[in-house]
Protein backbone atom coordinates (compact mmCIF):
# COMPACT_ATOMS: atom_id res chain seq x y z
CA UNK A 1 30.07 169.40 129.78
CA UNK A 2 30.41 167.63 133.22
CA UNK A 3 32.97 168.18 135.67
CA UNK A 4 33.96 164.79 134.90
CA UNK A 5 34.78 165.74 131.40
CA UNK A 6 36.54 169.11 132.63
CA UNK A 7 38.55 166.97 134.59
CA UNK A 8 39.81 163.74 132.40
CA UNK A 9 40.79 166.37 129.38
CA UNK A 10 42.47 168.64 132.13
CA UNK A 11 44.42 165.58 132.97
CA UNK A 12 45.31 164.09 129.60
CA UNK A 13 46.66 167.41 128.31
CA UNK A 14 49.09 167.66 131.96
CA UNK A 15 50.09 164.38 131.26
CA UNK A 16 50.63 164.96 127.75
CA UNK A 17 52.58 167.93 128.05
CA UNK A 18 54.85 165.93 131.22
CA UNK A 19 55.10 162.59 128.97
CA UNK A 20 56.47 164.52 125.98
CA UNK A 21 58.75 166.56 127.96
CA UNK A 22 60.54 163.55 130.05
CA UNK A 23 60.98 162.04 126.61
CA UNK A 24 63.23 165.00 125.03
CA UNK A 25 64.68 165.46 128.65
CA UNK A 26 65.50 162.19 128.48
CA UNK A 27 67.05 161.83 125.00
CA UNK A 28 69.15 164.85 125.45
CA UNK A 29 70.69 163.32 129.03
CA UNK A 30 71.03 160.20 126.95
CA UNK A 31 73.16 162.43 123.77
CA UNK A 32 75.23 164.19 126.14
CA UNK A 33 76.23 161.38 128.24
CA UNK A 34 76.82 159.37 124.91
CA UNK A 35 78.57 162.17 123.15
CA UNK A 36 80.33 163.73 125.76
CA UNK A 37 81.82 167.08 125.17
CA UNK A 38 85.16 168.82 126.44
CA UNK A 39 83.23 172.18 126.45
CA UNK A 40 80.45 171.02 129.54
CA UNK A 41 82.23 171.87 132.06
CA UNK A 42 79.96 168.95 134.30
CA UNK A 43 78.71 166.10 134.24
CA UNK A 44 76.49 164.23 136.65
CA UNK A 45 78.08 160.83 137.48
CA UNK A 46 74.98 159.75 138.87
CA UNK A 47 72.55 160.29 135.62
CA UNK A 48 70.55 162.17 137.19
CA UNK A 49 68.90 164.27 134.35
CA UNK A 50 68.52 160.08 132.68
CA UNK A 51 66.83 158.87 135.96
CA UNK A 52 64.41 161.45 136.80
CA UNK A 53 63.09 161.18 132.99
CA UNK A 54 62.90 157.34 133.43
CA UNK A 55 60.85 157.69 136.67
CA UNK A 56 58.43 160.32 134.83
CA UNK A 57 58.17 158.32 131.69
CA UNK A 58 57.34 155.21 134.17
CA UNK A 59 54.84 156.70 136.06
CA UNK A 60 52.80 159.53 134.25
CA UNK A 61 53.17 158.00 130.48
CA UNK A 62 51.12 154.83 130.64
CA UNK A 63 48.08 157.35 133.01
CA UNK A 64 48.15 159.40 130.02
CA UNK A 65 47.49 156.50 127.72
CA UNK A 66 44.64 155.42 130.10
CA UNK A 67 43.20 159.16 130.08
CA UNK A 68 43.30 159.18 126.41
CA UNK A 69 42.00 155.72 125.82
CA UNK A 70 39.54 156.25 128.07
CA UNK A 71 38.41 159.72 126.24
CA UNK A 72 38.22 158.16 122.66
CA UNK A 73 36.01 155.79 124.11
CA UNK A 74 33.75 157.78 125.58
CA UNK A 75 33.42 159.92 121.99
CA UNK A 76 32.84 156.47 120.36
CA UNK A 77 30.08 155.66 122.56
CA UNK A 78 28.79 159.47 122.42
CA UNK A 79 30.14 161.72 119.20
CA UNK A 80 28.22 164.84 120.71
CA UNK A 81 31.24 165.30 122.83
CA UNK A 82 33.63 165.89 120.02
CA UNK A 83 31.87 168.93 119.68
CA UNK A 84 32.77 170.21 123.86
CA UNK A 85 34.44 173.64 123.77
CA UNK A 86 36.24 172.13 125.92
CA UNK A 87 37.46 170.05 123.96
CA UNK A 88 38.64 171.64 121.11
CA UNK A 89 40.02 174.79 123.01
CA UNK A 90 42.66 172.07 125.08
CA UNK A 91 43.26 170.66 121.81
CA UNK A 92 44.17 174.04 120.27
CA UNK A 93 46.29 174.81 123.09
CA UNK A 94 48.31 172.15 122.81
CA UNK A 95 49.26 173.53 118.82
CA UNK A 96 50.18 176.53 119.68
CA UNK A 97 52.01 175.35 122.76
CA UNK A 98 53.46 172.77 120.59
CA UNK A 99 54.46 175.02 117.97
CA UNK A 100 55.82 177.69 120.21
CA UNK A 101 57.91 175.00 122.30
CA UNK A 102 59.38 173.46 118.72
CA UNK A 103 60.60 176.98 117.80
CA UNK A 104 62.12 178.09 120.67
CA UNK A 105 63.90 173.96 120.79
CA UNK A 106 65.29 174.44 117.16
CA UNK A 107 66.49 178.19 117.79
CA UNK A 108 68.36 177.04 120.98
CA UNK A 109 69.97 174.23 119.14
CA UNK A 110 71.01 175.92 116.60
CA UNK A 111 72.09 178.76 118.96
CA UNK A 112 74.26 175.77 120.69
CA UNK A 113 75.48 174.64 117.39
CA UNK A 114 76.70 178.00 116.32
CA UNK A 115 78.51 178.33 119.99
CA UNK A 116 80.32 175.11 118.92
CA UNK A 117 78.30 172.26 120.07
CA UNK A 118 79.19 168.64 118.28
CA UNK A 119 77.39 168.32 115.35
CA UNK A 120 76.27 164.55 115.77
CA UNK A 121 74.68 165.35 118.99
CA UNK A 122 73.39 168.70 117.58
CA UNK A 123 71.52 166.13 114.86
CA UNK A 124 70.22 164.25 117.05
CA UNK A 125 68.73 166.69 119.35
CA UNK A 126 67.53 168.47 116.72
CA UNK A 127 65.73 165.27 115.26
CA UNK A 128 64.36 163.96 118.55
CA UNK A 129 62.31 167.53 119.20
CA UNK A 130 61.08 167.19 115.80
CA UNK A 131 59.93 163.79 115.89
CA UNK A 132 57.86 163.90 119.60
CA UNK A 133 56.88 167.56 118.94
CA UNK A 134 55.34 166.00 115.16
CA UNK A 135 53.54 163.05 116.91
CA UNK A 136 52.23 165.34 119.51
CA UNK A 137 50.80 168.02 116.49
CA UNK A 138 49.98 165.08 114.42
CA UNK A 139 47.52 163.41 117.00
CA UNK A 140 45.89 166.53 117.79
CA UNK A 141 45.33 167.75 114.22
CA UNK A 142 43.61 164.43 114.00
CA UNK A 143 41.85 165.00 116.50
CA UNK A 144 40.55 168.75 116.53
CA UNK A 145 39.48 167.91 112.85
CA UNK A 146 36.88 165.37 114.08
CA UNK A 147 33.19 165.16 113.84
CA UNK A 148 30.38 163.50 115.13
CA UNK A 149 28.95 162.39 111.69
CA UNK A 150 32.36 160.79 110.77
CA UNK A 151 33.25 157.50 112.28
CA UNK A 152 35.20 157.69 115.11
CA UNK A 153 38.31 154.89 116.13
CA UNK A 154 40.68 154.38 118.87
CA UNK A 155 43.98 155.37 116.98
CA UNK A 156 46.34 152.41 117.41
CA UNK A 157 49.16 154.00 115.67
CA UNK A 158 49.89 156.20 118.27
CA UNK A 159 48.50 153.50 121.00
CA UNK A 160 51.29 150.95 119.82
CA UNK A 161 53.61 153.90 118.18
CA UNK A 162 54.38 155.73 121.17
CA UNK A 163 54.77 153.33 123.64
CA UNK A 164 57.57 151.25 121.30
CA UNK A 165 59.30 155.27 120.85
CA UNK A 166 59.12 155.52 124.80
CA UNK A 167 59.68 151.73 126.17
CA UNK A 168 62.98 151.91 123.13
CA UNK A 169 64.08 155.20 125.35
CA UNK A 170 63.96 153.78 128.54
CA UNK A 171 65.86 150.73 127.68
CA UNK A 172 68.45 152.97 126.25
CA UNK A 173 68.54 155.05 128.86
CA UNK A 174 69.33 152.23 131.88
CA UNK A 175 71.64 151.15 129.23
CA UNK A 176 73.92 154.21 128.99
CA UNK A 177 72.96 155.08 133.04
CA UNK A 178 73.40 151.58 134.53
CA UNK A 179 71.48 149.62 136.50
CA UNK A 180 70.25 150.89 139.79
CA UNK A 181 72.96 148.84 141.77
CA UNK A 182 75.87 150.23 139.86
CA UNK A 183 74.75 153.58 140.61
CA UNK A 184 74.94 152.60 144.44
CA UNK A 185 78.46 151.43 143.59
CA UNK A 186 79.33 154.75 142.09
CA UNK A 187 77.65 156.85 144.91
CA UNK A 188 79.51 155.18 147.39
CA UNK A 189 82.59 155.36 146.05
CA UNK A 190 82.15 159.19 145.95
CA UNK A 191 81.19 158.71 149.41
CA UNK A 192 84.46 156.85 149.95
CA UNK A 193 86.60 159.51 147.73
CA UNK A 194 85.08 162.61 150.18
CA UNK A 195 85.65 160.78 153.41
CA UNK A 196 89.77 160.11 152.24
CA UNK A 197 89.50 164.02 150.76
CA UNK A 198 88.23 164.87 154.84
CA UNK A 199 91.04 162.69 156.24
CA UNK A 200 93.97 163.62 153.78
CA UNK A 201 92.71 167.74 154.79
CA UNK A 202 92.90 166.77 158.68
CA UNK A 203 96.27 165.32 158.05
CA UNK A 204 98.10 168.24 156.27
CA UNK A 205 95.87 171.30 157.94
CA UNK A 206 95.41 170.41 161.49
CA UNK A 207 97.94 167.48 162.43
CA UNK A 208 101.31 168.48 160.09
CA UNK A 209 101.01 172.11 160.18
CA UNK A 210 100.26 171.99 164.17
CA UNK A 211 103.10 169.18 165.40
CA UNK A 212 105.15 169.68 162.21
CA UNK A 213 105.24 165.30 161.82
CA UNK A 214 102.64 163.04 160.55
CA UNK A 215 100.40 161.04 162.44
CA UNK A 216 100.96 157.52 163.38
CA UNK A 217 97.79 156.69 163.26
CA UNK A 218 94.12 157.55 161.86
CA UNK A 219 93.31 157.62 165.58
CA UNK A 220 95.13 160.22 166.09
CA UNK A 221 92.93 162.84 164.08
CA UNK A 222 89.91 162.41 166.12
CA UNK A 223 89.34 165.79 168.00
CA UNK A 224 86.83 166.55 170.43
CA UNK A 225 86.38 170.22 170.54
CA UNK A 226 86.79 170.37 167.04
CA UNK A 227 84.14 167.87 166.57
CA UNK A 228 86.29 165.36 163.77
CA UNK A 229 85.52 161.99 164.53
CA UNK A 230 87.20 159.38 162.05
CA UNK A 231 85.15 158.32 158.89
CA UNK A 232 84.83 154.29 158.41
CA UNK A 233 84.12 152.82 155.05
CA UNK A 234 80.14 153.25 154.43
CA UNK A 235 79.44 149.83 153.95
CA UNK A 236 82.26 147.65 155.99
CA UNK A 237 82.20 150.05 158.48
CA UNK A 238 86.20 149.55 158.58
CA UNK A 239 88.46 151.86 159.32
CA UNK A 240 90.30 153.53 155.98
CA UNK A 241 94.12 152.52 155.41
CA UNK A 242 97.20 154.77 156.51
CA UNK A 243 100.32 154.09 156.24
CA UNK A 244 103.32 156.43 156.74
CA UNK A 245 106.47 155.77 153.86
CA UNK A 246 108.40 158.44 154.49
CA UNK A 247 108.90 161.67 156.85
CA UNK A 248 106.55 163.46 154.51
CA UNK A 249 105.09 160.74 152.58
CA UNK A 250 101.86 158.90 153.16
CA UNK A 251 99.00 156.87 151.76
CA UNK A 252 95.52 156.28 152.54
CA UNK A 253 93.60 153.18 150.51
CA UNK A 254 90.16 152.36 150.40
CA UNK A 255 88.37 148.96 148.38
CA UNK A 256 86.34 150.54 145.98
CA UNK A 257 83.91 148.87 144.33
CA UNK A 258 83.89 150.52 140.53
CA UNK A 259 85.62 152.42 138.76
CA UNK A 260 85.58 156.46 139.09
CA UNK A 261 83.68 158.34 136.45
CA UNK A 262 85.66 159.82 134.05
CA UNK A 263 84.99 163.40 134.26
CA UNK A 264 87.82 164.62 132.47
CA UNK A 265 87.57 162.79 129.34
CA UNK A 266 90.56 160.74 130.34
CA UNK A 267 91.50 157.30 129.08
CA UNK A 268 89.49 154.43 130.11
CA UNK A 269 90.61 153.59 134.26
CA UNK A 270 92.57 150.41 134.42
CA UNK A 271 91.81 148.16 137.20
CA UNK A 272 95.06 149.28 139.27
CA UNK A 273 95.94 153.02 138.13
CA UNK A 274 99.18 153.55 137.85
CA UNK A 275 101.06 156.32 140.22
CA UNK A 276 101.98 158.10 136.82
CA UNK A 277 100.37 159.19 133.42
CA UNK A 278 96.82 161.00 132.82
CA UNK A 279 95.79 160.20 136.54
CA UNK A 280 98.56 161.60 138.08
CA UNK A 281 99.36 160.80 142.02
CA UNK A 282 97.36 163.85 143.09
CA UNK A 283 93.36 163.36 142.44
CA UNK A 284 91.30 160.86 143.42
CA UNK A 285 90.77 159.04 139.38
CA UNK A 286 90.17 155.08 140.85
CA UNK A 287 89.60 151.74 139.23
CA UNK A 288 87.69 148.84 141.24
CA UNK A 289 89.08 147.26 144.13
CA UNK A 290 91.77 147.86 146.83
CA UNK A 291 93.05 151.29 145.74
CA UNK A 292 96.16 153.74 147.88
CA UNK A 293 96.57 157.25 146.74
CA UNK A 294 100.38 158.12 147.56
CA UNK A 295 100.44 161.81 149.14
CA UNK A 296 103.52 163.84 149.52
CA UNK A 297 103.62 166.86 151.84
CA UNK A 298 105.31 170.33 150.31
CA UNK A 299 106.69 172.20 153.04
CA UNK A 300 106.94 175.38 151.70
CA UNK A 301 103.36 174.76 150.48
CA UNK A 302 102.18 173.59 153.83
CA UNK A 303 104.73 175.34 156.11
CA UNK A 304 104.65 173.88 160.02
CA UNK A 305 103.39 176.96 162.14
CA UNK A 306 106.27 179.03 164.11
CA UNK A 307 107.24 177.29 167.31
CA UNK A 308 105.78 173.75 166.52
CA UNK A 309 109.10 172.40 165.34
């Protein structure tokens, strides 16, 4: 055994072990975003779990194809290495690891499944850890088992196999995430939503409760010592809408450019949300395009301090 050899079979089983993982990691983000269930309490709107398995699957997957391409090759051209300690003690490894990993998988599952998890998504799970935990056992079975009298073959089942299993997953998976620039959309929008949540606070906390009146303009929220300076839309680097309707009434608007992600299991957003139903006038829930959220000040809930009125 070389250093060479300690090395590539080092690698291959990393990669292995990282390939196999971003593919379950990415089918469950992919279940629970399709099958989404009252009981999670979140859910990322940005796909996170879905994009960080993508950019694995992208990157490590095909160098552990080359690895193990590479090794079968090397045993074709020279059987005695089937016979490396090496070799066959990486290979064992990866059963037991294999094995061990599938167990503890199905008893979670099941332990989710029990607790009241959906029982189509609880399937599926369950089948996806089966099916890349078998191909992974499968191959190295094969593998452990051979010998350098019998003939030995790149195996293009799992050379073709796995790479249709993971390419099918990826597709899937921009499919239910989005493409990269709808994601921007959606992350700016949040952006947008967090800026009006900073101004709508500086309205009611420090301008109503101080001077016990509204402001007549966003202008007049910009404080030095406290160190608020006026947010501007990230990309058009306008200022935000205000307008005052009433003595305690007031709106602030934005242009958004998707609609918000519907954490609550609402309804589907309509293009212009209405000021009543599901969405109610007092969150931030937003279809695409120009958008005002209608605010109404409570003064017993937001009482003006003593001697400001």
């Amino acid at each position: 055994m070389t250093p060479k050899d300690f090395f590539l079979y080092a690698g291959a089983m990393v990669t292995l072990y990282w390939s196999a993982g971003s593919l379950i990691a990415l089918l469950f983000a992919i279940f629970d975003a399709v099958w989404r269930d009252p009981l999670n309490y979140y859910y990322d709107p940005y796909s996170g779990g879905i994009r960080f398995a993508i950019a694995s699957l992208l990157v490590i997957f095909p160098l552990s194809l080359f690895l193990f391409t590479y090794i079968k090759k090397e045993t074709i051209a020279e059987p005695a290495k089937l016979l490396l300690p090496l070799r066959r003690w990486l290979y064992s490894l990866t059963i037991f690891i294999t094995g061990l990993t599938l167990t503890i998988d199905v008893i979670l599952l099941i332990n989710n499944f029990l607790g009241g998890e959906l029982t189509v998504k609880f399937v599926s799970k369950a089948v996806s850890v089966i099916v890349v935990a078998g191909l992974v056992l499968w191959y190295c079975l094969l593998e452990i088992r051979m010998r350098p009298g019998a003939a030995a073959k790149i195996r293009k089942e799992f050379l073709c196999g796995a790479p249709i299993l993971v390419v099918a997953a990826i597709v899937y998976g921009f499919f239910v995430m989005g493409s990269p620039a709808t994601i921007r959309k959606i992350r700016l929008d949040e952006q947008r939503v967090s800026e009006l949540s900073s101004i709508q606070n500086q309205i009611v906390y420090s301008y109503w409760t101080q001077k016990g009146a509204l402001p007549k303009s966003l202008q007049n929220l910009n404080d030095r010592i406290s160190g608020f300076r006026m947010p501007v839309d990230p990309v058009t680097a306008k200022e935000y809408e205000y307008k005052v309707t009433g003595a305690l009434v007031f709106e602030l608007c934005a242009d958004f450019d998707a609609a918000s992600q519907n954490l609550n299991n609402l309804p589907a957003v309509p293009k212009s949300v209405p000021r009543e139903g599901p969405y109610g006038p007092d969150n931030w829930v937003h279809g695409p395009g120009h958008i005002c959220f209608e605010r109404t000040i409570d003064p017993e809930l937001y009482p003006v301090r003593p001697g400001k009125i």
